[in-house]
C-alpha atoms as a PDB file:
ATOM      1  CA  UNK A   1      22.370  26.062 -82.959  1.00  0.00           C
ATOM      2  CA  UNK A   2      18.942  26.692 -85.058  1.00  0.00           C
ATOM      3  CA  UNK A   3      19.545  22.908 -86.269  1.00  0.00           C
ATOM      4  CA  UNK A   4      19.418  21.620 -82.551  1.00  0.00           C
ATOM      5  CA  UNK A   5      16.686  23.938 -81.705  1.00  0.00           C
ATOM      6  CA  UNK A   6      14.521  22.304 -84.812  1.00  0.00           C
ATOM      7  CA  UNK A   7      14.867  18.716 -84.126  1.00  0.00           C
ATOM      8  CA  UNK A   8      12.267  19.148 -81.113  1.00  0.00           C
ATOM      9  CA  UNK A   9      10.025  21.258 -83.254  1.00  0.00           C
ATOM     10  CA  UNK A  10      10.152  17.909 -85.425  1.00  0.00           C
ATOM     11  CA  UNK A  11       9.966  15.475 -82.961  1.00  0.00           C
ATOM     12  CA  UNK A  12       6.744  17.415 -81.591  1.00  0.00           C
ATOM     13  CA  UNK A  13       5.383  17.869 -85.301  1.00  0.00           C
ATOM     14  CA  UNK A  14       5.702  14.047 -85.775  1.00  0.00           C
ATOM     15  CA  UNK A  15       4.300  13.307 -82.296  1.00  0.00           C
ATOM     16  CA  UNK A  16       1.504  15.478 -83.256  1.00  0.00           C
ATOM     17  CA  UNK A  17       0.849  13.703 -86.207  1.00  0.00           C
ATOM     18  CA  UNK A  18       1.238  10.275 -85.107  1.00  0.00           C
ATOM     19  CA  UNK A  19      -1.629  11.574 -82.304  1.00  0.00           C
ATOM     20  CA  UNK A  20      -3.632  12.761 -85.060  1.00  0.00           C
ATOM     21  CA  UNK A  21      -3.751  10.079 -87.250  1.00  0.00           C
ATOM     22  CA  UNK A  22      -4.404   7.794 -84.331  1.00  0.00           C
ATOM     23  CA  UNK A  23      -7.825  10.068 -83.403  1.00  0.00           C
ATOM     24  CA  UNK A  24      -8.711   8.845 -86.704  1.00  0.00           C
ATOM     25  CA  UNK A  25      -8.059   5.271 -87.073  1.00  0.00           C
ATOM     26  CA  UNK A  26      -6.914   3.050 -84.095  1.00  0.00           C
ATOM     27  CA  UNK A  27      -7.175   4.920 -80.801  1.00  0.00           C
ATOM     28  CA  UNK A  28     -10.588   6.423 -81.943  1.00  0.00           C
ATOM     29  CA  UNK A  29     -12.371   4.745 -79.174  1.00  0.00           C
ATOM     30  CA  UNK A  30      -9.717   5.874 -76.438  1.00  0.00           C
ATOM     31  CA  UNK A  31      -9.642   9.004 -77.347  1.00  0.00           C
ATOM     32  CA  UNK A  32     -13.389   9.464 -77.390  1.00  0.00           C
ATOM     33  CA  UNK A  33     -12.985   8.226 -73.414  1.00  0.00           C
ATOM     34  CA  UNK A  34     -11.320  11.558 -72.318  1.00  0.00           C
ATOM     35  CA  UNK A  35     -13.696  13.777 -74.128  1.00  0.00           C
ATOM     36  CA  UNK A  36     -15.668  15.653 -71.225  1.00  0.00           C
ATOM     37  CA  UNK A  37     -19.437  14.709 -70.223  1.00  0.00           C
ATOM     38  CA  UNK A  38     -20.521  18.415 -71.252  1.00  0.00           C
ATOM     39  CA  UNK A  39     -19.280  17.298 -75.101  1.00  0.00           C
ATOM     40  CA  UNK A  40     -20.379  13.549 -74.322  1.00  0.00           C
ATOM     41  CA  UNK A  41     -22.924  13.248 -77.591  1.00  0.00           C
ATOM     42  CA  UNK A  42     -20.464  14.970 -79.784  1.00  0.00           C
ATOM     43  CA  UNK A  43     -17.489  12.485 -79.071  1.00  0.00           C
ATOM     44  CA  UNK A  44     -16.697  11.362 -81.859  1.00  0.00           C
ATOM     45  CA  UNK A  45     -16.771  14.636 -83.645  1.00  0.00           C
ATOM     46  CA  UNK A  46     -14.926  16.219 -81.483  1.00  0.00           C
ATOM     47  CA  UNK A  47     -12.273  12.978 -81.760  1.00  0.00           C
ATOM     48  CA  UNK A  48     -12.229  12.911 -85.350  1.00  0.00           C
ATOM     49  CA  UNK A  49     -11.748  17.205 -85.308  1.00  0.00           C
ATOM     50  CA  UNK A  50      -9.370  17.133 -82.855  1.00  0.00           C
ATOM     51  CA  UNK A  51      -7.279  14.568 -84.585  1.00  0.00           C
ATOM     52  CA  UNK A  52      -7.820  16.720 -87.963  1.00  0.00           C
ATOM     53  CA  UNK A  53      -6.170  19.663 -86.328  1.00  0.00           C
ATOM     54  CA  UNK A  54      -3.340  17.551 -84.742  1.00  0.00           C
ATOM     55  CA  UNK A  55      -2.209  16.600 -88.650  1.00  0.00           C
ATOM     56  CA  UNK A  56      -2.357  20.082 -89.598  1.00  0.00           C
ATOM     57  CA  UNK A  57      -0.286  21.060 -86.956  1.00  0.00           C
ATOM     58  CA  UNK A  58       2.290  18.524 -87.144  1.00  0.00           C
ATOM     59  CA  UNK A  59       2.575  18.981 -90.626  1.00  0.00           C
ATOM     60  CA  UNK A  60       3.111  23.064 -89.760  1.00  0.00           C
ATOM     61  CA  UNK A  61       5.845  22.180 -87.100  1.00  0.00           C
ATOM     62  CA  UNK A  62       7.529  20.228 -89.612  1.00  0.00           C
ATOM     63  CA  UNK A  63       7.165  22.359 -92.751  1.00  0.00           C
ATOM     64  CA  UNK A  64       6.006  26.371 -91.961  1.00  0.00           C
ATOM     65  CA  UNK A  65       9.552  27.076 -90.817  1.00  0.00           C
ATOM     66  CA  UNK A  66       9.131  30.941 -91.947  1.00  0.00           C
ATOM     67  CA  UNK A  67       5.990  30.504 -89.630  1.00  0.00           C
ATOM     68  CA  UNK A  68       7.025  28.460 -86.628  1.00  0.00           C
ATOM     69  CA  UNK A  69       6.656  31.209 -84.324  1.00  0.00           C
ATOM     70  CA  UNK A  70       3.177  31.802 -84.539  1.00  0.00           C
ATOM     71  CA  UNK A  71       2.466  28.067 -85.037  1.00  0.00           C
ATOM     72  CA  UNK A  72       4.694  27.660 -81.926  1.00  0.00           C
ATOM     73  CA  UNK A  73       1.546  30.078 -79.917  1.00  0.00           C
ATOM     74  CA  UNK A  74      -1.389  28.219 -81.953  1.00  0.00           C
ATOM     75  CA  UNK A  75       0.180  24.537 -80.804  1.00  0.00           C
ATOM     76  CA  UNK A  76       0.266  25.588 -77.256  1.00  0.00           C
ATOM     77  CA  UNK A  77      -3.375  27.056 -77.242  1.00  0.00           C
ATOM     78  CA  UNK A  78      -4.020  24.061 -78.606  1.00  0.00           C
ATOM     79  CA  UNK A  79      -2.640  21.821 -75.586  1.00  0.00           C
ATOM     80  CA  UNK A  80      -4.234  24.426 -73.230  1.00  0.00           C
ATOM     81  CA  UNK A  81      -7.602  23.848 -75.066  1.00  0.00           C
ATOM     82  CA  UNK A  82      -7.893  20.094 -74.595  1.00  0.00           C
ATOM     83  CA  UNK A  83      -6.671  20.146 -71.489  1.00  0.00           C
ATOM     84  CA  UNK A  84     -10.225  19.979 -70.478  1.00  0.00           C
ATOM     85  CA  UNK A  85     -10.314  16.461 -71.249  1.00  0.00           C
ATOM     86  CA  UNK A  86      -7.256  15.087 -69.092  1.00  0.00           C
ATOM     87  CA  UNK A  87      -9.241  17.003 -66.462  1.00  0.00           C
ATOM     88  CA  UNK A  88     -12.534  14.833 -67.397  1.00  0.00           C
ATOM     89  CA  UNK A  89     -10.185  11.545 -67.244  1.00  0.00           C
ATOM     90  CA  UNK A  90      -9.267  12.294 -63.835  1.00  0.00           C
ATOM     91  CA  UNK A  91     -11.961  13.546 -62.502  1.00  0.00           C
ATOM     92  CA  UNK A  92     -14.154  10.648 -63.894  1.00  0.00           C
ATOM     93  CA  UNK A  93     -11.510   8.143 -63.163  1.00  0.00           C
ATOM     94  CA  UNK A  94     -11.712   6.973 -66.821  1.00  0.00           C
ATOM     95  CA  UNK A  95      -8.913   3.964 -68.040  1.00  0.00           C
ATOM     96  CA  UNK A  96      -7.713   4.972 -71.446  1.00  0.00           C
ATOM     97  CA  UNK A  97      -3.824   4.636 -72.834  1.00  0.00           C
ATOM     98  CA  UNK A  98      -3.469   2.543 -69.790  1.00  0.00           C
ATOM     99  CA  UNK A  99      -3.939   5.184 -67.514  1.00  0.00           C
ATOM    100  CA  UNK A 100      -5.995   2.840 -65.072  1.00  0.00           C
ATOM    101  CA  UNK A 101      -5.611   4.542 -61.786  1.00  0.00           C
ATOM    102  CA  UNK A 102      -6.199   7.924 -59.875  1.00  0.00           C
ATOM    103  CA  UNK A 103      -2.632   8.411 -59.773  1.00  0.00           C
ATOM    104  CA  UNK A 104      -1.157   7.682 -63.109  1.00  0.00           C
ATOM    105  CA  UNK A 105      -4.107   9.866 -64.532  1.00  0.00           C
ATOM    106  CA  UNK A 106      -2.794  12.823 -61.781  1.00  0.00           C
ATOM    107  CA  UNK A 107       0.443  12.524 -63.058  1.00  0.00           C
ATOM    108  CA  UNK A 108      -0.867  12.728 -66.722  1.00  0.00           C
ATOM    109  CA  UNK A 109      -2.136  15.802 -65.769  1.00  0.00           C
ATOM    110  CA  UNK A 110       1.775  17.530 -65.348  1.00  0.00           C
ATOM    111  CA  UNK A 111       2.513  16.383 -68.740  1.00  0.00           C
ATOM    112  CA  UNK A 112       0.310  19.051 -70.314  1.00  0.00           C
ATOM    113  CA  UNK A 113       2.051  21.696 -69.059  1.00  0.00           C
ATOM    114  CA  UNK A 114       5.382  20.482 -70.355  1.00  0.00           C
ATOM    115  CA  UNK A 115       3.824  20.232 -73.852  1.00  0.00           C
ATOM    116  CA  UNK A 116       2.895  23.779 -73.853  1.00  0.00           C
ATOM    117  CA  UNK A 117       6.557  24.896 -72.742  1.00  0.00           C
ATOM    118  CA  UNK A 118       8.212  22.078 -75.735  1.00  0.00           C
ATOM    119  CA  UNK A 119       5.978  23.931 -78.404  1.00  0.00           C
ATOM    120  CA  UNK A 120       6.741  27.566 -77.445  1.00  0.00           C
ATOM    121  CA  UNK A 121      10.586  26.814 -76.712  1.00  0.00           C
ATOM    122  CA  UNK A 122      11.069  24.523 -79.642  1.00  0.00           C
ATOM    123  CA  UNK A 123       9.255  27.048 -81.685  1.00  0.00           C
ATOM    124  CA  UNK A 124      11.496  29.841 -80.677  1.00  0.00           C
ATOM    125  CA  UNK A 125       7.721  31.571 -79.390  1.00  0.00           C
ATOM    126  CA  UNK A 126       9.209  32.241 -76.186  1.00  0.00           C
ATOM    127  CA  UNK A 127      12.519  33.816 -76.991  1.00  0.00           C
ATOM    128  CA  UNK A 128      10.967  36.239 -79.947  1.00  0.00           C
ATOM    129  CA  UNK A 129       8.109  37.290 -77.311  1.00  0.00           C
ATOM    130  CA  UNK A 130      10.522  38.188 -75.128  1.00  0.00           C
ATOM    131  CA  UNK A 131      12.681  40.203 -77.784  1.00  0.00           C
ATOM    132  CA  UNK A 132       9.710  41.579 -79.066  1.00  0.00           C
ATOM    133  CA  UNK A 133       8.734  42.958 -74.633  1.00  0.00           C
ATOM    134  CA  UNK A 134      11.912  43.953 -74.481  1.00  0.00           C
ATOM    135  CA  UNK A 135      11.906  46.176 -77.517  1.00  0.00           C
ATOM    136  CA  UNK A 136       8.811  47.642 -77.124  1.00  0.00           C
ATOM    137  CA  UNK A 137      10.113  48.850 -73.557  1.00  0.00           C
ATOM    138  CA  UNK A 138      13.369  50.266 -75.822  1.00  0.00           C
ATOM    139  CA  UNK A 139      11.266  51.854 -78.148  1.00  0.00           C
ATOM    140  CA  UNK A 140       8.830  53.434 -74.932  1.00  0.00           C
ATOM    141  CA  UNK A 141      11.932  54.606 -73.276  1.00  0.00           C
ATOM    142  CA  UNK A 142      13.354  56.199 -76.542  1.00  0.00           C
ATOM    143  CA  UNK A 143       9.896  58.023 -76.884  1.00  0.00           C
ATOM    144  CA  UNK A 144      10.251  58.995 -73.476  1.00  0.00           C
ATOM    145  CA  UNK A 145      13.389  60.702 -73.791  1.00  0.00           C
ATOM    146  CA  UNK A 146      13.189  62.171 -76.809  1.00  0.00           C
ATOM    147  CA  UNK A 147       9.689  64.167 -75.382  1.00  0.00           C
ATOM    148  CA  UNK A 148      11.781  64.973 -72.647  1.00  0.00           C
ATOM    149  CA  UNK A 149      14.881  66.816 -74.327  1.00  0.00           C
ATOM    150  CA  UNK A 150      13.016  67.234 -76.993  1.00  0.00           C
END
């Protein structure tokens, strides 16, 4: 089951990369498109960083196994922190990776979302936060009881 569970976390780790390396190289110019006004005169720093951070964390999907929980939480703040700029491509109605209308860019804006929930499921984030609630309430209600019969 752990097997089927990784091959996502993979998938997303090469996606990642592929992403990155394209910040870098042949989508530079696109990319640089959905980077917000406020950030405008930084562009292609924040391009080229952003592209640097997508390699590292595709090649932490794919490799940090003993860490893929907490890279699981940094991947998804990650997609929640450049969400920002599919706002900006909407909002400024800018054609980039053939998003060349209002709607196609709206609907780009749902993927996001997904991304976040493929890195924290694939990752196994969700589940072990959950274990991790749901002990702490154990633990609470053990401490609980054991002050009350003492």
């Amino acid at each position: 089951m752990k097997l089927i569970r990784r091959v996502p976390q993979v998938i997303l780790g090469f996606a990642l990369g592929y992403a990155g390396i394209g910040h870098l190289t042949t989508s530079r110019q696109e990319f640089q498109a959905q980077v917000p006004n406020l950030l405008k005169d930084y562009a292609d720093f924040v391009v080229v960083a952003s592209g640097v951070v997508e390699i590292i964390l595709g090649l932490a999907l794919v490799g940090l196994w003993k860490y893929r929980v907490q890279v699981g939480w940094v991947v998804a703040a990650f997609f929640v922190a450049i969400f920002p700029g599919n706002i900006s491509q909407y909002v400024n109605g800018v054609d980039a990776f053939g998003l060349d209308s209002d709607t196609s860019r709206l609907v780009r804006l749902f993927f996001q979302p997904l991304l976040v929930v493929w890195a924290l499921w694939s990752t196994g984030a969700w589940q072990a936060r959950k274990k991790k609630k749901k002990s702490v309430v154990t633990e609470r209600d053990d401490l609980e009881e054991d002050t009350i019969y003492g």
